[in-house]
PDB file of N, CA and C in Angstrom:
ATOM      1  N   UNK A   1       0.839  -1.183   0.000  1.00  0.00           N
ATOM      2  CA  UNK A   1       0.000   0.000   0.000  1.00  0.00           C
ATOM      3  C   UNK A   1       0.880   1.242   0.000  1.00  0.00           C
ATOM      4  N   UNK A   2       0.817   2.026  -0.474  1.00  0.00           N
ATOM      5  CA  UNK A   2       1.134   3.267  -0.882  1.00  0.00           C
ATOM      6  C   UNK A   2       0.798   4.474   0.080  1.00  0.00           C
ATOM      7  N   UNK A   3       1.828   4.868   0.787  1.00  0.00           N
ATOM      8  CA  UNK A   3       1.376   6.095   1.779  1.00  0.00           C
ATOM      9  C   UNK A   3       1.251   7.412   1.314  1.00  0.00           C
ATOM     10  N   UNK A   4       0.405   7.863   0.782  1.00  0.00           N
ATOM     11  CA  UNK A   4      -0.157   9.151  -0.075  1.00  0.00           C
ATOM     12  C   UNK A   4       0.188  10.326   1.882  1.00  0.00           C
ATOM     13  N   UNK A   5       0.874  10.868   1.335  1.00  0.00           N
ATOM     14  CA  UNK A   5       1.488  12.262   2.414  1.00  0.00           C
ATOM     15  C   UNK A   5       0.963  13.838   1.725  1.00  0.00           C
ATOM     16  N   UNK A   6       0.171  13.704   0.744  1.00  0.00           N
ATOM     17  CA  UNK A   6      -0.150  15.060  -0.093  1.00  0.00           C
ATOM     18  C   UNK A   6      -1.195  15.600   1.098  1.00  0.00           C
ATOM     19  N   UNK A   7      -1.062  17.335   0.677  1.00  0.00           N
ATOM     20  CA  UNK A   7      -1.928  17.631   0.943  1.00  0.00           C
ATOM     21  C   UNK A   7      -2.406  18.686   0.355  1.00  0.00           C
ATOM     22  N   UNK A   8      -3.764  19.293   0.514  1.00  0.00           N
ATOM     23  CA  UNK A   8      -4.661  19.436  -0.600  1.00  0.00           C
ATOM     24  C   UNK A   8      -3.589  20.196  -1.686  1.00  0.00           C
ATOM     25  N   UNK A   9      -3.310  19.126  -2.668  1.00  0.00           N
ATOM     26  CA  UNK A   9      -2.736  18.962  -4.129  1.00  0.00           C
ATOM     27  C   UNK A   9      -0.992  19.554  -3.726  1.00  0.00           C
ATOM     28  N   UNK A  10      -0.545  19.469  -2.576  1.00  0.00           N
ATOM     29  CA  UNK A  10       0.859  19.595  -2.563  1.00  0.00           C
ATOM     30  C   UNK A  10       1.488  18.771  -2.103  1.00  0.00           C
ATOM     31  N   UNK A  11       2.993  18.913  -2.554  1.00  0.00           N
ATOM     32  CA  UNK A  11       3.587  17.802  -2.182  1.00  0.00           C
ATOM     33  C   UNK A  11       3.287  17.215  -0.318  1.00  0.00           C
ATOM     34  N   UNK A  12       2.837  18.031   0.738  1.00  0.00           N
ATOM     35  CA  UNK A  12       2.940  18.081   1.507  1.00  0.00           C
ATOM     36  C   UNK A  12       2.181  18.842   2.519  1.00  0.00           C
ATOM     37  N   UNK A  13       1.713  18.685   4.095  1.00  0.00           N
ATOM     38  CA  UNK A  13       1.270  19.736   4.762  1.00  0.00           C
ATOM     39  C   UNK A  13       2.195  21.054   4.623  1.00  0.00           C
ATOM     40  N   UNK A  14       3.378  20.641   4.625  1.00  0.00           N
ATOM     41  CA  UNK A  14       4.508  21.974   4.933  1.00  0.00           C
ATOM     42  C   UNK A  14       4.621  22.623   3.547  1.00  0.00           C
ATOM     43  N   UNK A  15       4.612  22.339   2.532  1.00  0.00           N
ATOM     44  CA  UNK A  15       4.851  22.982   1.188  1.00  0.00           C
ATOM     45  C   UNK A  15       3.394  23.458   1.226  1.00  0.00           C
ATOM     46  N   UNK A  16       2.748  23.075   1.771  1.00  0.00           N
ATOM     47  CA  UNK A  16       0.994  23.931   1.216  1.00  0.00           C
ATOM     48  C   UNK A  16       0.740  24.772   2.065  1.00  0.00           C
ATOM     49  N   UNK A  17       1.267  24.975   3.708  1.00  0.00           N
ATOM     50  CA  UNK A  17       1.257  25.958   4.579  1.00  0.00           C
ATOM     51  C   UNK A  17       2.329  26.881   4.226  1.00  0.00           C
ATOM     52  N   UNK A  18       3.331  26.760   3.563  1.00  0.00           N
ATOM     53  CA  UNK A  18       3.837  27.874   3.625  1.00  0.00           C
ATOM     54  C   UNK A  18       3.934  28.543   2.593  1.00  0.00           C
ATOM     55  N   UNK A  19       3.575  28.022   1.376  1.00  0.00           N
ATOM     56  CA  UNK A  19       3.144  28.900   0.389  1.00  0.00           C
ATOM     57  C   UNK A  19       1.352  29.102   0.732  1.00  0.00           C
ATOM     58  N   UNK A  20       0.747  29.157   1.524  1.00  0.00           N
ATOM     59  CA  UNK A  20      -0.289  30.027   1.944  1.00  0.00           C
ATOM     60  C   UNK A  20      -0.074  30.726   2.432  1.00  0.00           C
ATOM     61  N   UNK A  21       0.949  30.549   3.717  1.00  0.00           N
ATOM     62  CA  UNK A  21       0.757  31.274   4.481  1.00  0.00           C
ATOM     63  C   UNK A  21       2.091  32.583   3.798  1.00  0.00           C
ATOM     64  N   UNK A  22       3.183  32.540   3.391  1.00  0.00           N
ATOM     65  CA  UNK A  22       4.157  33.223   2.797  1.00  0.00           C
ATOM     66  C   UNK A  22       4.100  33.524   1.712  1.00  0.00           C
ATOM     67  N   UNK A  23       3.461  33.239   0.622  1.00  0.00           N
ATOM     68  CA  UNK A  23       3.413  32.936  -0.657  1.00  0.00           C
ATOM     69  C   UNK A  23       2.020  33.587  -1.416  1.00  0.00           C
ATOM     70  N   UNK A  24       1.232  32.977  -1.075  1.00  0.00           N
ATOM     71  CA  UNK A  24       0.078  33.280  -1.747  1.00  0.00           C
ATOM     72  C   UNK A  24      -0.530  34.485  -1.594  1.00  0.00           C
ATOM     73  N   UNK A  25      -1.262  35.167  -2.471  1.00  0.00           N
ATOM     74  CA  UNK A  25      -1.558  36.453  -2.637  1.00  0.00           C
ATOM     75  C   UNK A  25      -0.765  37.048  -2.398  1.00  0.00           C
ATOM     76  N   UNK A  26       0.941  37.088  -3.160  1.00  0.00           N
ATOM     77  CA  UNK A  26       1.953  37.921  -3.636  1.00  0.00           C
ATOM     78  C   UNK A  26       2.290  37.426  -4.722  1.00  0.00           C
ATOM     79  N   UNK A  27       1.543  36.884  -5.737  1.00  0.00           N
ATOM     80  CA  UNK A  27       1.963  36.279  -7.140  1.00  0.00           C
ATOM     81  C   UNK A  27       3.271  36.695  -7.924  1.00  0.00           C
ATOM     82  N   UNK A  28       2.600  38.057  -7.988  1.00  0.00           N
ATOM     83  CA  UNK A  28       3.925  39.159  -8.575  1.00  0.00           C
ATOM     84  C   UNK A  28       5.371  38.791  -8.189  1.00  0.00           C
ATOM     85  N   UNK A  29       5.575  38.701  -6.627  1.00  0.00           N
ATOM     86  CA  UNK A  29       6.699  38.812  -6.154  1.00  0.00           C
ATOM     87  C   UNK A  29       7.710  38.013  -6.430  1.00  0.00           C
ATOM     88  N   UNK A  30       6.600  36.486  -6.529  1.00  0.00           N
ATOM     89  CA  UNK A  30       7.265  34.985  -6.836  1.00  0.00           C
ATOM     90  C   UNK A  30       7.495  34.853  -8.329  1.00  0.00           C
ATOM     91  N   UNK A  31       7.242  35.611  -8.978  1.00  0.00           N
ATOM     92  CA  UNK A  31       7.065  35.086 -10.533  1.00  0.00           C
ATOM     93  C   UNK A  31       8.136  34.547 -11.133  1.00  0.00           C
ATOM     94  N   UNK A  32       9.030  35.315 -10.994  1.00  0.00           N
ATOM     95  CA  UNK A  32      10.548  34.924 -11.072  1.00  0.00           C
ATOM     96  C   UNK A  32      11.489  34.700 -10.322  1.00  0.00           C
ATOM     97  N   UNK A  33      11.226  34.188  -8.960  1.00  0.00           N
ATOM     98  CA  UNK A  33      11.815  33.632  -7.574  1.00  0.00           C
ATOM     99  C   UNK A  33      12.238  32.386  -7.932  1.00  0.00           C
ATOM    100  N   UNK A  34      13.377  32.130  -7.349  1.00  0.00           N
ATOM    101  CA  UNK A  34      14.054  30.624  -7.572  1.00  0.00           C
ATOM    102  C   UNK A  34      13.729  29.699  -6.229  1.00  0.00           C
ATOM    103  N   UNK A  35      13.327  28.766  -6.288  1.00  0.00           N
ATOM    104  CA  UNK A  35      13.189  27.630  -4.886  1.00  0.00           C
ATOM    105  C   UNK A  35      14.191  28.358  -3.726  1.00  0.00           C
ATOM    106  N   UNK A  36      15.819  28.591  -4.127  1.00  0.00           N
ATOM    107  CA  UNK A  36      16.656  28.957  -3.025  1.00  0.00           C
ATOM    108  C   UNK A  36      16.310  29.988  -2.498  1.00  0.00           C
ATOM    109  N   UNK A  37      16.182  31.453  -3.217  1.00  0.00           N
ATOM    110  CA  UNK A  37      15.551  32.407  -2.729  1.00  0.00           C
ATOM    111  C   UNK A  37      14.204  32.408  -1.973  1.00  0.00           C
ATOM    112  N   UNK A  38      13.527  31.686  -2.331  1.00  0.00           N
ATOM    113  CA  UNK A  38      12.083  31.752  -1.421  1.00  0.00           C
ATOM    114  C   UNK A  38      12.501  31.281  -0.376  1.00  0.00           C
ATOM    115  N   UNK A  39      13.040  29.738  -0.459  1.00  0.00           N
ATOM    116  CA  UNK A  39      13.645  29.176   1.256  1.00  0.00           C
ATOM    117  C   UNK A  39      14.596  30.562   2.253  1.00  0.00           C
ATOM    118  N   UNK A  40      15.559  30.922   1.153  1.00  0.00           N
ATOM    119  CA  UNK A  40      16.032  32.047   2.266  1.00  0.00           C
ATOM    120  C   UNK A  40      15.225  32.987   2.494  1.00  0.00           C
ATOM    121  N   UNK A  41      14.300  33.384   2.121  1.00  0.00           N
ATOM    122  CA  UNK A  41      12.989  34.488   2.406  1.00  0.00           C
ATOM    123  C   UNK A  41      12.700  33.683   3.592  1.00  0.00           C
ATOM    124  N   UNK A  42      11.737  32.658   3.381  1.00  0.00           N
ATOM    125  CA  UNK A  42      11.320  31.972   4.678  1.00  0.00           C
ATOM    126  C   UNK A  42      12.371  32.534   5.988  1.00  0.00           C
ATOM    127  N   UNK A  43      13.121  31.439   5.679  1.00  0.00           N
ATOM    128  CA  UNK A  43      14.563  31.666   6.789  1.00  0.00           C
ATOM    129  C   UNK A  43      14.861  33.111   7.430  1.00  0.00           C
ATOM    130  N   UNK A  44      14.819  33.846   6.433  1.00  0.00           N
ATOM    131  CA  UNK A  44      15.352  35.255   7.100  1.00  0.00           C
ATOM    132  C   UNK A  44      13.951  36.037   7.913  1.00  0.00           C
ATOM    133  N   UNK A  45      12.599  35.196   7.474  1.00  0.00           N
ATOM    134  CA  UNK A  45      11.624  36.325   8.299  1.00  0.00           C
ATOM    135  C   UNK A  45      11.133  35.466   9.606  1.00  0.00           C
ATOM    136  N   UNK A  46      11.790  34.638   9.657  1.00  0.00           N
ATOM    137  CA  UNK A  46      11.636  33.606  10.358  1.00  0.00           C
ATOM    138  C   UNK A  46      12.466  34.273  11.531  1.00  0.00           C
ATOM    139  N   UNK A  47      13.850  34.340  11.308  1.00  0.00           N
ATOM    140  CA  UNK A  47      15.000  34.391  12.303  1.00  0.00           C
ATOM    141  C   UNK A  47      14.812  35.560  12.152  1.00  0.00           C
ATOM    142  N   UNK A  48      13.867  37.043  11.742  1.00  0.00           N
ATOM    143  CA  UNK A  48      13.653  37.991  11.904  1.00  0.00           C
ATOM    144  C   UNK A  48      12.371  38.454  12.569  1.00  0.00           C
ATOM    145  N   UNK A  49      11.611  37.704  13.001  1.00  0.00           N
ATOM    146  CA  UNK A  49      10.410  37.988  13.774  1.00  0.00           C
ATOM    147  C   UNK A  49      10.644  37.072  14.896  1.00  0.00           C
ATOM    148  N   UNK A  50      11.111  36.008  14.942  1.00  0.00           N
ATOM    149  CA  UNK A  50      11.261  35.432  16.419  1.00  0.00           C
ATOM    150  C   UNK A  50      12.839  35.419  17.185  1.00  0.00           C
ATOM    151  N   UNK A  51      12.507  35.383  18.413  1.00  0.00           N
ATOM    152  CA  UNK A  51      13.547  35.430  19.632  1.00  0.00           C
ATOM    153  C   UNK A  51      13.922  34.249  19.382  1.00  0.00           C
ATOM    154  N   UNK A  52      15.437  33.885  19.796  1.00  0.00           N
ATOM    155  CA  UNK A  52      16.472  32.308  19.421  1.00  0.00           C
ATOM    156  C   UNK A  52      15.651  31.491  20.488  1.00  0.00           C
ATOM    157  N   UNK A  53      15.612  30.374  20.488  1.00  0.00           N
ATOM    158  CA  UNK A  53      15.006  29.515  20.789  1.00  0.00           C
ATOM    159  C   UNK A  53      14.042  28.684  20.819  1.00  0.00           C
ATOM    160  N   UNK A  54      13.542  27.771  21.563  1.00  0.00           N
ATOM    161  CA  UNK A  54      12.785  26.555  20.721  1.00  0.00           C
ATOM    162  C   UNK A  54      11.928  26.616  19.942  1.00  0.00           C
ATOM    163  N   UNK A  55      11.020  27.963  19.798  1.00  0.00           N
ATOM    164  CA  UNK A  55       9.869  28.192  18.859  1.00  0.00           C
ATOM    165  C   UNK A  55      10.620  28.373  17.251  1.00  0.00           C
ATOM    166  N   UNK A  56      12.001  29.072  17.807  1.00  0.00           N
ATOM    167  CA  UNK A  56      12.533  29.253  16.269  1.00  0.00           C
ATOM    168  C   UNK A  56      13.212  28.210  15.698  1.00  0.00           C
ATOM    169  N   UNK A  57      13.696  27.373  16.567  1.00  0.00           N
ATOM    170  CA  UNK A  57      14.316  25.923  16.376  1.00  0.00           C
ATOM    171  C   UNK A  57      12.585  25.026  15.492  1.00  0.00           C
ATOM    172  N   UNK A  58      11.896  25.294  15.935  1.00  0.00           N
ATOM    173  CA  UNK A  58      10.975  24.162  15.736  1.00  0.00           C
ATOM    174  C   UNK A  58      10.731  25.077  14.212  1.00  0.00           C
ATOM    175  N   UNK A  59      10.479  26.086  14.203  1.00  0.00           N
ATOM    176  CA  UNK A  59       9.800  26.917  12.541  1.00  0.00           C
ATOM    177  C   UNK A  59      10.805  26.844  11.841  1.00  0.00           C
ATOM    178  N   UNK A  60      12.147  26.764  12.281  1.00  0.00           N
ATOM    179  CA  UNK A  60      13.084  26.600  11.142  1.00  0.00           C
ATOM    180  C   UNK A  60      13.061  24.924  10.346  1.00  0.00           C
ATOM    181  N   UNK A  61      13.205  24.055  11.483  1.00  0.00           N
ATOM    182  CA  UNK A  61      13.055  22.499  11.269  1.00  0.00           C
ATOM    183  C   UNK A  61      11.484  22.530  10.670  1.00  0.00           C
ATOM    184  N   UNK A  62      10.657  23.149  10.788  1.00  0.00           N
ATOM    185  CA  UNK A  62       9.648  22.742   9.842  1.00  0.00           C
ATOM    186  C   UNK A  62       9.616  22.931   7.981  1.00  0.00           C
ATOM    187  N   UNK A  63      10.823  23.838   7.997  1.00  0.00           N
ATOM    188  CA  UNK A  63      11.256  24.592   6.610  1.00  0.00           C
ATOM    189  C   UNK A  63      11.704  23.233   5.879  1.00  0.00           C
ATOM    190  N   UNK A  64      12.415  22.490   6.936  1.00  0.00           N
ATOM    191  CA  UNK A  64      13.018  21.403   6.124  1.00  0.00           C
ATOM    192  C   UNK A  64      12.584  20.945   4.992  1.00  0.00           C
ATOM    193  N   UNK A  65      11.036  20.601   5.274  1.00  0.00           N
ATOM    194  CA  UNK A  65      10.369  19.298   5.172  1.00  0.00           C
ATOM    195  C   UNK A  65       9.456  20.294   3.762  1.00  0.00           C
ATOM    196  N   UNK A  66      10.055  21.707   3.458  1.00  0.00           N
ATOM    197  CA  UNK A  66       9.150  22.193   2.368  1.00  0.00           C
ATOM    198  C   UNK A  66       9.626  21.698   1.155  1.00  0.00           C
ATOM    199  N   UNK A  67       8.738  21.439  -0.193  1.00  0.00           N
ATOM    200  CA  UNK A  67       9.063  21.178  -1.531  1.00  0.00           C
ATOM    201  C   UNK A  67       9.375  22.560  -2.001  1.00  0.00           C
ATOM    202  N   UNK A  68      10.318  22.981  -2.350  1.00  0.00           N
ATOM    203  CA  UNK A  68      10.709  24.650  -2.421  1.00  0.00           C
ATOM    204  C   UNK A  68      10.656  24.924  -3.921  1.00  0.00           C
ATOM    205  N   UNK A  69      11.140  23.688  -4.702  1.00  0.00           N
ATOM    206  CA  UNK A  69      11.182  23.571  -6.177  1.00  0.00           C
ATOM    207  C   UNK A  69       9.773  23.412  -6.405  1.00  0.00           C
ATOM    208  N   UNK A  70       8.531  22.651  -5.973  1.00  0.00           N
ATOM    209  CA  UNK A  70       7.528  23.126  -6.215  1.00  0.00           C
ATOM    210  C   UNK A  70       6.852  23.887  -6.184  1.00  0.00           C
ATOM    211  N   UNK A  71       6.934  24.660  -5.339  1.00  0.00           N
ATOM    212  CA  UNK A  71       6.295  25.839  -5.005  1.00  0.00           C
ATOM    213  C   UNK A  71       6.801  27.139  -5.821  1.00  0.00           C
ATOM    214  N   UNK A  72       8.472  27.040  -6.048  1.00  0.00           N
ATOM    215  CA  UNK A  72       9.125  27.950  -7.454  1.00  0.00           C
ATOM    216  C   UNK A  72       8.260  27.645  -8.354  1.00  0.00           C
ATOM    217  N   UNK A  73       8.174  26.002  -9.268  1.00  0.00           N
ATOM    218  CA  UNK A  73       7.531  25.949 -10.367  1.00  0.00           C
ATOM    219  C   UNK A  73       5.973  26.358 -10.003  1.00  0.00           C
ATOM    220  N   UNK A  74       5.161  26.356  -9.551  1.00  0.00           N
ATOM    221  CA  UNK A  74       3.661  26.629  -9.904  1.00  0.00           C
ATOM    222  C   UNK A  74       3.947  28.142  -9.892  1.00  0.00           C
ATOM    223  N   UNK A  75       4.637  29.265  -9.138  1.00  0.00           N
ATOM    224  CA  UNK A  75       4.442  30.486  -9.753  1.00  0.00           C
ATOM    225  C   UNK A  75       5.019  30.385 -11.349  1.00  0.00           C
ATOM    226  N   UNK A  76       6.206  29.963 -11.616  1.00  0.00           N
ATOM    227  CA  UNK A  76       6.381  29.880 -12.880  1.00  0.00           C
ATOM    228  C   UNK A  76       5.649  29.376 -14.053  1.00  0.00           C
ATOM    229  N   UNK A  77       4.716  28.919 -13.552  1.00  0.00           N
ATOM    230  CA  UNK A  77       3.626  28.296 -14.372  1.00  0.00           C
ATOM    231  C   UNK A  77       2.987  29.046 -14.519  1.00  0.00           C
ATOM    232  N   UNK A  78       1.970  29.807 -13.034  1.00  0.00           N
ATOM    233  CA  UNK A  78       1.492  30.442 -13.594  1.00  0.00           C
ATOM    234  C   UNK A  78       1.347  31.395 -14.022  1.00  0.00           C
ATOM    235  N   UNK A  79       3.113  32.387 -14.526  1.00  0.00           N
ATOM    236  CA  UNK A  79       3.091  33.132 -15.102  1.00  0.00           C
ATOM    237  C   UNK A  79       2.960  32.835 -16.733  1.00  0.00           C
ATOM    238  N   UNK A  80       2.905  31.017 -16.793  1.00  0.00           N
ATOM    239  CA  UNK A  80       3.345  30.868 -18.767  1.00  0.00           C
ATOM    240  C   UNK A  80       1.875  31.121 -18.801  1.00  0.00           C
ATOM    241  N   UNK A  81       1.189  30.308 -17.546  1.00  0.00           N
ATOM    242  CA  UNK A  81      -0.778  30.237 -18.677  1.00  0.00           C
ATOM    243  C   UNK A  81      -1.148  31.655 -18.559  1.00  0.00           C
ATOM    244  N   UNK A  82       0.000  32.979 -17.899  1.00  0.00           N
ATOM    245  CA  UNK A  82      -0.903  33.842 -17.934  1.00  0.00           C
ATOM    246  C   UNK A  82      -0.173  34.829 -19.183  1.00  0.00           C
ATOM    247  N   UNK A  83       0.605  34.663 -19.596  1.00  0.00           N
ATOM    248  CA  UNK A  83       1.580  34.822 -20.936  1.00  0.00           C
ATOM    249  C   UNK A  83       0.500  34.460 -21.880  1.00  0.00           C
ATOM    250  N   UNK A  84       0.215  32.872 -21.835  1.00  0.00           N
ATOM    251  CA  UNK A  84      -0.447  32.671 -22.777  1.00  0.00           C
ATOM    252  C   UNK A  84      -1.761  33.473 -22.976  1.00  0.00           C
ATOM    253  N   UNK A  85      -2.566  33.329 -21.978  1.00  0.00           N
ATOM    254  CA  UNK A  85      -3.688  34.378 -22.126  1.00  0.00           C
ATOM    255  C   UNK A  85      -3.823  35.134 -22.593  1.00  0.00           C
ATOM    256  N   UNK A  86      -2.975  36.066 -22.202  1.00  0.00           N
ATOM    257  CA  UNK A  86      -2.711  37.568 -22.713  1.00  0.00           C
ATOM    258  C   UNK A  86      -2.382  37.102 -24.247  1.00  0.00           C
ATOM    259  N   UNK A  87      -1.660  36.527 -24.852  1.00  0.00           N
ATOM    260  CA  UNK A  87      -0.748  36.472 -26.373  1.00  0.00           C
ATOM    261  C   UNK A  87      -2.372  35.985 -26.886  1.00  0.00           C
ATOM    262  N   UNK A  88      -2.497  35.144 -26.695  1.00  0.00           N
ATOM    263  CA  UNK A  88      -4.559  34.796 -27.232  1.00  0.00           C
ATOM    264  C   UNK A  88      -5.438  36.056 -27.564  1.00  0.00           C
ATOM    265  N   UNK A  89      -4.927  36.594 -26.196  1.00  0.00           N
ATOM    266  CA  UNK A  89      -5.620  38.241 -26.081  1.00  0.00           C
ATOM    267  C   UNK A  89      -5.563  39.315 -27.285  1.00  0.00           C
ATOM    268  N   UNK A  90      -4.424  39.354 -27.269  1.00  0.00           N
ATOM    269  CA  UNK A  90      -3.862  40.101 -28.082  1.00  0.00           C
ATOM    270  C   UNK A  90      -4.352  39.563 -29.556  1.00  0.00           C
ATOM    271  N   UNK A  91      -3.915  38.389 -29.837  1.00  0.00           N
ATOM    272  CA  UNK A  91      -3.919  38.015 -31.338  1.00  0.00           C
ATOM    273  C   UNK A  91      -5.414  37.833 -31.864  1.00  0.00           C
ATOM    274  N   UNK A  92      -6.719  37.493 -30.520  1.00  0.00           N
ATOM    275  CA  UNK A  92      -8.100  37.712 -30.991  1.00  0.00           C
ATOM    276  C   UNK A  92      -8.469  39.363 -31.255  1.00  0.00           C
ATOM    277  N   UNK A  93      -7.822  40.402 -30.449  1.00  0.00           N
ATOM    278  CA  UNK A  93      -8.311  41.504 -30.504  1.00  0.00           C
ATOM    279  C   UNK A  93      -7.478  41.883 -31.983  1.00  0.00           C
ATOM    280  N   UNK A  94      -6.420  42.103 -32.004  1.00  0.00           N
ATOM    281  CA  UNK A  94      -5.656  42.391 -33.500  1.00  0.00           C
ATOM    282  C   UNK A  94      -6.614  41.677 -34.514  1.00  0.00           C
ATOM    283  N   UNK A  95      -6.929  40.335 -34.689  1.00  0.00           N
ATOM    284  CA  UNK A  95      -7.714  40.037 -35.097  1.00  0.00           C
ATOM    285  C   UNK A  95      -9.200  40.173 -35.928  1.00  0.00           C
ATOM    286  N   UNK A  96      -9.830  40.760 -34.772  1.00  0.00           N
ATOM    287  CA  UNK A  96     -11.141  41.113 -35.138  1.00  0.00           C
ATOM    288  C   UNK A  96     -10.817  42.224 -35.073  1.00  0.00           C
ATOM    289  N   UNK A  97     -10.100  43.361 -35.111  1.00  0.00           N
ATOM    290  CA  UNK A  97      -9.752  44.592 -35.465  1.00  0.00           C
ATOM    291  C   UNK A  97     -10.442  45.582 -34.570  1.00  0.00           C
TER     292      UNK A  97
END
């Protein structure tokens, strides 16, 4: 049997909380963000809003466990379907004049 660990459609609880909770509704910001850069984003507002110790020990060790390359690719995605849109856009309106 197969231990399915997704959660709703991410690799993970931790890759889907923290691109909600860090991530989402800043589309713009991520568009062209690399996996490393977002993890050090995490990291730095992390070790910048909390005092050293176990709360920050435990939020950093939860970073571990994020899919960082997934969460890079779906903004990168969805900047192509929104590329594409727009180029559709464009070529129906040129189009019908």
């Amino acid at each position: 049997m197969k231990n399915d660990n997704t959660y709703n459609g991410w690799t993970n609880y931790e890759t889907w909380r923290v691109n909600l909770e860090l991530f989402n509704g800043d589309d713009e910001a991520w568009r062209h963000g690399s996996s490393d850069g977002m993890r050090e984003f995490a990291e730095l507002l992390i070790e910048e809003s909390t005092d050293e110790g176990i709360g920050r020990d435990y939020a950093l060790a939860f970073l571990q466990n994020v899919d960082w390359q997934e969460i890079a690719e779906h903004y990168q995605q969805d900047e192509e379907e929104e590329e594409s849109i727009l180029g559709q856009h464009a070529y129906t309106h040129n189009y019908n004049g």
